[in-house]
Protein backbone atom coordinates (compact mmCIF):
# COMPACT_ATOMS: atom_id res chain seq x y z
CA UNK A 1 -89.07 204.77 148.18
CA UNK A 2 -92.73 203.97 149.88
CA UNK A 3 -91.98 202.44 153.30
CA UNK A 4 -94.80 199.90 154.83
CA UNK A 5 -97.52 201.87 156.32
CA UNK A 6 -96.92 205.02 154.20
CA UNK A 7 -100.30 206.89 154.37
CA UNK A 8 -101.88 208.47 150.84
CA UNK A 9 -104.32 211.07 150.62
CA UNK A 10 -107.44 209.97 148.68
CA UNK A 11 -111.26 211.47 148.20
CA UNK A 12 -112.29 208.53 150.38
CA UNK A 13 -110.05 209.02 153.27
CA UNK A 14 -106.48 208.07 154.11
CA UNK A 15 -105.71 204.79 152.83
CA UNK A 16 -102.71 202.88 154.36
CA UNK A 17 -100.25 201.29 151.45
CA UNK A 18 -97.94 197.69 151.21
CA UNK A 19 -94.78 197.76 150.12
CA UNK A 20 -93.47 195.14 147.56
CA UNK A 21 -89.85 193.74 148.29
CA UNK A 22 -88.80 195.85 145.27
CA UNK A 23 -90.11 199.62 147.08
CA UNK A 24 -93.02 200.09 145.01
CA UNK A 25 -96.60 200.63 146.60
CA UNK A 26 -98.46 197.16 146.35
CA UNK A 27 -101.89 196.76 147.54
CA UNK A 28 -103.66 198.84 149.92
CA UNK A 29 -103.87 196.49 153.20
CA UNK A 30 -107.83 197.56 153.20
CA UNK A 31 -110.13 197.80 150.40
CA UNK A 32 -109.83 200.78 148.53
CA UNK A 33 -112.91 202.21 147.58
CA UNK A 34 -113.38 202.77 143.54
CA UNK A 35 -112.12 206.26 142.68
CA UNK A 36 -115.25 208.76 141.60
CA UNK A 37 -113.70 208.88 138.04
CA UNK A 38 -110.90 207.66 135.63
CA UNK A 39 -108.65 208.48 133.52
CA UNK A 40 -105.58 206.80 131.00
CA UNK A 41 -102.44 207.47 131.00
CA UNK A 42 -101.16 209.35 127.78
CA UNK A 43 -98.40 209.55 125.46
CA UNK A 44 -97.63 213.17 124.19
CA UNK A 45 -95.95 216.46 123.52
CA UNK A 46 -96.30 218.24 126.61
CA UNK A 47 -96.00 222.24 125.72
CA UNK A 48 -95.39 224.65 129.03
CA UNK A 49 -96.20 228.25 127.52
CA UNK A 50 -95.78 231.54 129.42
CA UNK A 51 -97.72 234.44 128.47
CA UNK A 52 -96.73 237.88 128.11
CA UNK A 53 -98.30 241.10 126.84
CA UNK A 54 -96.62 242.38 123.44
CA UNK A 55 -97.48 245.54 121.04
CA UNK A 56 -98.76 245.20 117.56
CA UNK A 57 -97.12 247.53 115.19
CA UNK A 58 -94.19 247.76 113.08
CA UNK A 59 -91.31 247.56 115.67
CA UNK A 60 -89.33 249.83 117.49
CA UNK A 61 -88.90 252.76 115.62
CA UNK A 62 -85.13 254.50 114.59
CA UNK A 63 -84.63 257.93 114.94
CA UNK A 64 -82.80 259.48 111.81
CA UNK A 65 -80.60 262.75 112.78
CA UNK A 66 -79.93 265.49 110.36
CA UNK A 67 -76.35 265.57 109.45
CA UNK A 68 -76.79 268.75 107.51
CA UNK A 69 -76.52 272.24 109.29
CA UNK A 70 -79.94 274.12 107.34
CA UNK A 71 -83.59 274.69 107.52
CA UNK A 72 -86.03 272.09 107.25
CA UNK A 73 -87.84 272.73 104.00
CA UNK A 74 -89.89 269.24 103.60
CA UNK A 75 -90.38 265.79 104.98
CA UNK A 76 -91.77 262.70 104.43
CA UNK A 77 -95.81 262.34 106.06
CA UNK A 78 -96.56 260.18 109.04
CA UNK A 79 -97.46 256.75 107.85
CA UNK A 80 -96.15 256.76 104.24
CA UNK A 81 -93.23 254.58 103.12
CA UNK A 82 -90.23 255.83 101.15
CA UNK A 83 -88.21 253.42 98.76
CA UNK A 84 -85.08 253.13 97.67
CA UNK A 85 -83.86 256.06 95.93
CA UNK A 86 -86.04 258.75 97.04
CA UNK A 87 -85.97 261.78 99.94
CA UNK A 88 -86.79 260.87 103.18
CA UNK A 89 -86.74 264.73 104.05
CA UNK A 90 -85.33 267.93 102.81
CA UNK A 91 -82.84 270.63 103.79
CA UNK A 92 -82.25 273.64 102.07
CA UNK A 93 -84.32 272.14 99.62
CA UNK A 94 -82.09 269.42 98.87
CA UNK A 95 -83.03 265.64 99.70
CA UNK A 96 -81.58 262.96 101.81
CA UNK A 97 -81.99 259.88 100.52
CA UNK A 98 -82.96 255.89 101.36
CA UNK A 99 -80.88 253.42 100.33
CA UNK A 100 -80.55 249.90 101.07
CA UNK A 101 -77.66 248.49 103.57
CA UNK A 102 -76.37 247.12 106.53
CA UNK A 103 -73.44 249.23 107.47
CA UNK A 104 -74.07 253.06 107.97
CA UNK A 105 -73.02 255.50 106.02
CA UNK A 106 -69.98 257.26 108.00
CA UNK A 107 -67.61 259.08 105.34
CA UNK A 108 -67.11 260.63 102.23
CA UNK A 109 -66.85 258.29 99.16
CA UNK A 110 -64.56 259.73 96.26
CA UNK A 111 -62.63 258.63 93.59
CA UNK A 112 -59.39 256.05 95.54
CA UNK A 113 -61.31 255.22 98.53
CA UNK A 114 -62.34 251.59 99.21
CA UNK A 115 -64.04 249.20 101.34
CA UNK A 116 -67.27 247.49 101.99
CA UNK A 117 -69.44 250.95 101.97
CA UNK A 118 -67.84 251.56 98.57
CA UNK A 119 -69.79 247.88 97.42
CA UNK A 120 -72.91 248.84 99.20
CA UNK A 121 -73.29 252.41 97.57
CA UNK A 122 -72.29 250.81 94.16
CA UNK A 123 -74.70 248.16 94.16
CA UNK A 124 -77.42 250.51 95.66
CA UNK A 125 -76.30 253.02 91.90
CA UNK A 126 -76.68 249.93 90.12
CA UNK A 127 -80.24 249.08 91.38
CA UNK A 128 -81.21 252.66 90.55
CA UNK A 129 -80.19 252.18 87.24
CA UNK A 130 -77.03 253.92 87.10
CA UNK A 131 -73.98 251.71 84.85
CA UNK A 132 -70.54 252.49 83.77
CA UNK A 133 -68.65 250.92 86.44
CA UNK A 134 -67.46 247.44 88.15
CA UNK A 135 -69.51 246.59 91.30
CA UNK A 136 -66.57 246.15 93.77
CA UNK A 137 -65.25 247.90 96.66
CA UNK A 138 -63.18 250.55 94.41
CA UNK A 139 -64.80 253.43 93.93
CA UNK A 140 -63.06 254.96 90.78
CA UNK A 141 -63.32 257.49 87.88
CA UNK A 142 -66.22 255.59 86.54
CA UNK A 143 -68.04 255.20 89.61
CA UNK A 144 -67.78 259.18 90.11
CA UNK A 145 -69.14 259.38 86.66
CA UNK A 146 -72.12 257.78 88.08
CA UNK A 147 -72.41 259.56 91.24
CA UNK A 148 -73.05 262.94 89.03
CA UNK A 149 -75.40 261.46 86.91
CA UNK A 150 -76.94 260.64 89.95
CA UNK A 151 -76.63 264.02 91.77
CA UNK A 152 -77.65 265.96 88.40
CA UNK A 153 -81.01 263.60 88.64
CA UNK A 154 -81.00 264.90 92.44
CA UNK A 155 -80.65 268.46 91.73
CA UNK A 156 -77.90 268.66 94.35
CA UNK A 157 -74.00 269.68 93.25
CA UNK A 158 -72.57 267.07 90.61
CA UNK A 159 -69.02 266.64 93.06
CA UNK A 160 -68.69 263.16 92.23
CA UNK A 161 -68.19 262.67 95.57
CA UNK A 162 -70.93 261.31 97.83
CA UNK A 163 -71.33 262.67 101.78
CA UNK A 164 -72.26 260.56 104.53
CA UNK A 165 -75.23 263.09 105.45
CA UNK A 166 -76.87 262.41 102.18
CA UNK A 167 -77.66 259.24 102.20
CA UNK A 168 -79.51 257.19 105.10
CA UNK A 169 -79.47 253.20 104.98
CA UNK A 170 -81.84 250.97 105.89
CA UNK A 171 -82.51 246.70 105.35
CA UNK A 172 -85.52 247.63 103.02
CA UNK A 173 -88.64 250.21 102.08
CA UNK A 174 -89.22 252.01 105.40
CA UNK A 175 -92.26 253.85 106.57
CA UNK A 176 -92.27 256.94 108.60
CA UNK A 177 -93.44 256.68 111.99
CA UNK A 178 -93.18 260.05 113.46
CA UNK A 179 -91.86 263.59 112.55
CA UNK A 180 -89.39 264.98 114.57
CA UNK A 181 -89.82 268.45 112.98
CA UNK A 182 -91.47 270.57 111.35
CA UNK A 183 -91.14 272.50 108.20
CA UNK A 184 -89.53 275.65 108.48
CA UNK A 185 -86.80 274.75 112.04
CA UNK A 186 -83.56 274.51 111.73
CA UNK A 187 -81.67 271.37 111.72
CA UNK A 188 -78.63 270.26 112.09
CA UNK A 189 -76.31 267.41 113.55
CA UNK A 190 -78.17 265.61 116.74
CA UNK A 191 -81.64 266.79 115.72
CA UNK A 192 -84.02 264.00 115.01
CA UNK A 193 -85.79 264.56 111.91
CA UNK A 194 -88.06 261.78 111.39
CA UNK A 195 -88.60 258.11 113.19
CA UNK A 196 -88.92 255.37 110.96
CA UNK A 197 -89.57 251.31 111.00
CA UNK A 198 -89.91 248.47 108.50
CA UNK A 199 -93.13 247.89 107.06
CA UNK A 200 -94.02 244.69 108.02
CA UNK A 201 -95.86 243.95 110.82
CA UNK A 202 -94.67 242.63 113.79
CA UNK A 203 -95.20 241.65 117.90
CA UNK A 204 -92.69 243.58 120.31
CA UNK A 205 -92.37 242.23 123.48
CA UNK A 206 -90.04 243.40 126.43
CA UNK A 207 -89.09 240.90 128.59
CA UNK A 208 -87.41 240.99 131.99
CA UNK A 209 -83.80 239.45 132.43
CA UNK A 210 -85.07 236.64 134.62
CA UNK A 211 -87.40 235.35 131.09
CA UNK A 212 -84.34 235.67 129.06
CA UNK A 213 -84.99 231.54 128.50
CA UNK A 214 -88.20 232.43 126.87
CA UNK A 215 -86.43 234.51 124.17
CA UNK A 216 -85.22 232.02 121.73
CA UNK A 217 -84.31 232.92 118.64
CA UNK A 218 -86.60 231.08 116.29
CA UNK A 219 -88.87 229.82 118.43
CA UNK A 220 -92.36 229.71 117.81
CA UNK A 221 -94.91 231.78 119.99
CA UNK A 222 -98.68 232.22 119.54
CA UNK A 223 -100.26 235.00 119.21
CA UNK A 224 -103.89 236.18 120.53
CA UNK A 225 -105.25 239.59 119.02
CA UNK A 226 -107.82 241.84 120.51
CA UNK A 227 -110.84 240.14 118.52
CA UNK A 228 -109.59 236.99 120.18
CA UNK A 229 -108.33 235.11 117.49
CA UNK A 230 -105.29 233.12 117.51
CA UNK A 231 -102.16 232.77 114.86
CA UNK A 232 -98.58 231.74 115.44
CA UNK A 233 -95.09 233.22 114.96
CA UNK A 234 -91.70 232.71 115.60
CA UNK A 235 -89.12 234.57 117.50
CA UNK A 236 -86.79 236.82 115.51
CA UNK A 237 -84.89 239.96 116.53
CA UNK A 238 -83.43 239.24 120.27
CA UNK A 239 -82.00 242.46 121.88
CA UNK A 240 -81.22 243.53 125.12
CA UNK A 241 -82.08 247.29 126.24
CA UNK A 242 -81.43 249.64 128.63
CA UNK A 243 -85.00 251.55 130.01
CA UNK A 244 -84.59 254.37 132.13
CA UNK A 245 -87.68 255.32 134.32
CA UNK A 246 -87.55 258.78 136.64
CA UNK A 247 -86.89 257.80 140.22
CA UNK A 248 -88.64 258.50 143.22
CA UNK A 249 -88.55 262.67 144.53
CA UNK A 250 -85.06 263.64 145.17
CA UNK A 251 -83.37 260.25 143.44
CA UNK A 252 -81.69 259.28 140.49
CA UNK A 253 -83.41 258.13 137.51
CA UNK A 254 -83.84 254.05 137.42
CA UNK A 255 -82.40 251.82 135.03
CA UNK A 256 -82.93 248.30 134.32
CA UNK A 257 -81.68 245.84 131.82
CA UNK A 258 -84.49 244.37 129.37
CA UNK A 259 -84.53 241.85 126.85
CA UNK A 260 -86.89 242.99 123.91
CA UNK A 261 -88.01 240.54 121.51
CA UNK A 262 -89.42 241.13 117.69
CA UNK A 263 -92.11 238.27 116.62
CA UNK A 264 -93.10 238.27 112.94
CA UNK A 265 -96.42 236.53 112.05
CA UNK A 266 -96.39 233.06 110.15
CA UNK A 267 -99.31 234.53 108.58
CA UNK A 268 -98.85 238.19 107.45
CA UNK A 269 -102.57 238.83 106.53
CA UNK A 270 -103.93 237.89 110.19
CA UNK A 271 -101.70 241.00 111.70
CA UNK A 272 -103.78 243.35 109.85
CA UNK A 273 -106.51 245.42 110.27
CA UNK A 274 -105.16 246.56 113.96
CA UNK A 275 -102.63 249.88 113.94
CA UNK A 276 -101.01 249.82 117.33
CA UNK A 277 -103.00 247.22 119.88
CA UNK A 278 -101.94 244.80 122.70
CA UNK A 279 -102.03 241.09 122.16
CA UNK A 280 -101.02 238.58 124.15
CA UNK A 281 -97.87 236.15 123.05
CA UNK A 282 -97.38 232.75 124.56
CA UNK A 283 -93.86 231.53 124.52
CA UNK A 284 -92.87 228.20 125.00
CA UNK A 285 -91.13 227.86 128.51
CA UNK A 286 -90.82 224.28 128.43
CA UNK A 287 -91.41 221.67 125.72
CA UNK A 288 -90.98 217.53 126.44
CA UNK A 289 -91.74 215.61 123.40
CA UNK A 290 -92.97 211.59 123.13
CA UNK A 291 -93.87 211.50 127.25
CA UNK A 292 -96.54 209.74 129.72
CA UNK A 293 -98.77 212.34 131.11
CA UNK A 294 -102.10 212.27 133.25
CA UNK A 295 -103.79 215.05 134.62
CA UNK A 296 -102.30 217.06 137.39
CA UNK A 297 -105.82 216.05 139.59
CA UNK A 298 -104.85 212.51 138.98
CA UNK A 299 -101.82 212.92 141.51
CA UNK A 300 -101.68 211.30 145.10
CA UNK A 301 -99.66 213.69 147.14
CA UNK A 302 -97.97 210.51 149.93
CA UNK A 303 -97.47 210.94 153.30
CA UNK A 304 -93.75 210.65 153.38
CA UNK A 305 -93.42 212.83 150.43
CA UNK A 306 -93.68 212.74 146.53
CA UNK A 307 -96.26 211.34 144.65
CA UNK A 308 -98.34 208.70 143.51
CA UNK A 309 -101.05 207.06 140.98
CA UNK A 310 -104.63 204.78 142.19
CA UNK A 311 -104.35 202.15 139.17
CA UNK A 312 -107.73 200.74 138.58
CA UNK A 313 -107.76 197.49 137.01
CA UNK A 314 -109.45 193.97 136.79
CA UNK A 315 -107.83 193.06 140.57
CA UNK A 316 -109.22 196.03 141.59
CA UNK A 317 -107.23 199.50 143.24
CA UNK A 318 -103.31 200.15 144.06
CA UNK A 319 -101.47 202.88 144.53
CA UNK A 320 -98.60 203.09 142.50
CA UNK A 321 -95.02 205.57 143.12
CA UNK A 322 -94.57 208.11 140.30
CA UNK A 323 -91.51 210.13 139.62
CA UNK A 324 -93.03 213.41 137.93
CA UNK A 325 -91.91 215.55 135.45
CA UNK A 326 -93.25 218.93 133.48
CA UNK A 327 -96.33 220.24 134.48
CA UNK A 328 -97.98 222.00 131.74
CA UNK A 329 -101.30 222.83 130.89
CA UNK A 330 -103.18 221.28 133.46
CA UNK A 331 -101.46 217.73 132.83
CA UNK A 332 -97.98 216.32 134.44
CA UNK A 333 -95.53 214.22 133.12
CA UNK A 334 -95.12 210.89 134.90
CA UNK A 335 -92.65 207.89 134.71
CA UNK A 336 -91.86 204.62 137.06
CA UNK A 337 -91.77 201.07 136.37
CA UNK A 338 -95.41 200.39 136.68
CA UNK A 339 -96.32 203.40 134.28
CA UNK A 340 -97.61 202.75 130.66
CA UNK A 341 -99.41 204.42 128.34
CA UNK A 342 -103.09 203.67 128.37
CA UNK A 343 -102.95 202.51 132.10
CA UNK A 344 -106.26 203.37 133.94
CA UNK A 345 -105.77 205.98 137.33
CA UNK A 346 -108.19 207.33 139.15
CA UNK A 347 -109.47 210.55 139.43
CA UNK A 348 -111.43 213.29 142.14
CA UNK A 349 -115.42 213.64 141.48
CA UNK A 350 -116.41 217.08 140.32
């Protein structure tokens, strides 16, 4: 509340400012001079947005480990994409192959065994064409049946039984990012063969723990590319990561906590034509929707704290209290009883 006498700030000098019997600032007890410029109060969606520096690319790549003791005798090229159904990489001439799944493959499926990774391997045989048997999480004689049709179209040993390190699962069609080895070394369990990601472009961004409010799932961000041009997506992977960074001479290496944060394009085609580049992403910070704003210049910091409004109107100037609210691209969020949209304030010359 504005007590008698309470002193504003204004471009022509300190101006001293009545008090009504209800608190708020009535009349200045001189005459105001006419602010150098107005402005009216307006009703909108005011959007606070944050921006941080991502990477353009195809996310964070997954490193795929040999599970086979051997010697590397081929492997998929940098940049190419492998499908389900065909060899990501060879060894001792005999493929690993994509398939399509959530859970990882982690035992031997034979003839009595059940489960989920039973359903996933059938329906994956069932895409490739393969029939005979019930899609379900029993794999039985007929699904074995299968399974060496299958292997016979491999050229590996028709078993009927299928290993874990033959297979490798992944949500979709992945391409290659980087080889791990080359042709001819020897491979075996803990070796990383090849590094792969989804194909579709996307915005990585690592955020520190303290932004962790800016990484809602969802959520839409824009995005600015090198060339300067400007699309939108919306938030969708949210992870948090561990980064280790070598410490100072003598010291232990540093860790810190991360949130990293996958942003897929609303528009696919406007990612293109850039391999690996930095863009800037703004996330939304803050968003208050349907609200009075003016802006921030507008404000009268008062004397006795908090701010206030010079309404210009047919009587002439008064200084009015404001309560304010989000401050967001240059303009402020304002309320109080003598605040309505389309009222005239004043404003600072240039």
């Amino acid at each position: 509340m504005l007590a008698a006498g309470t002193v504003v700030a204004l471009a022509g000098g300190a101006v001293a400012v009545g008090v009504a019997a209800d608190g708020s600032a009535g009349e200045s007890a001189g005459a105001a001079p006419p602010p150098p410029a107005t402005t009216a109060v307006t009703r909108q969606t005011l959007v606070d947005r944050e921006t941080k520096t991502g990477e353009l690319g195809y996310g964070t790549p997954r490193a795929l480990d040999s599970r086979y003791n051997g010697t590397l005798t081929w492997l998929s090229a940098t940049g190419s994409t492998v499908t389900r159904g065909k060899a990501l990489y060879r060894v001792d001439d005999t493929p690993v192959v994509l398939l399509y799944g959530s859970l990882p493959a982690y035992r031997t499926l034979r003839s009595g065994v059940d489960g989920r990774d039973v359903e996933q391997f059938e329906r994956n045989l069932t895409e490739l064409g393969y029939t005979g048997f019930t899609v379900d999480q029993e794999f039985t004689s007929a699904t074995a049946d299968a399974v060496r049709a299958w292997q016979d179209d491999l050229g590996v040993p028709e078993t009927g039984q299928v290993e874990p390190g033959r297979i490798v699962y992944a949500a979709g069609t992945v391409r290659v990012a980087s080889q791990g080895a080359e042709v001819g070394d020897a491979v075996g369990p803990g070796r990383a063969v090849l590094s792969v990601t989804g194909t579709a472009r996307l915005v990585t961004c690592t955020l520190d723990i303290d932004d962790q409010r800016l990484a809602r799932k969802g959520a839409e961000v824009t995005i600015t590319l090198p060339d300067g041009k400007r699309t939108t997506g919306r938030i969708g992977a949210v992870e948090t990561v561990i980064q280790t960074s070598a410490g100072a001479a003598g010291q232990d290496p540093v860790t810190e906590t991360k949130i990293e944060v996958s942003v897929t394009g609303d528009d696919p085609a406007a990612l293109t034509g850039f391999e690996q580049a930095a863009v800037d992403v703004g996330f939304v910070a803050a968003e208050r929707a349907d609200v009075l704003t003016v802006p921030v210049a507008a404000l009268l910091a008062l004397a006795e704290g908090g701010y206030g409004l010079q309404v210009v109107d047919d009587a002439g100037t008064r200084i009015v209290a404001v309560k304010t609210g989000l401050f967001a691209a240059g303009r402020v969020e304002v309320s109080g009883d003598a605040v309505v949209e389309g009222l005239t304030v004043g404003m600072p010359g240039d």
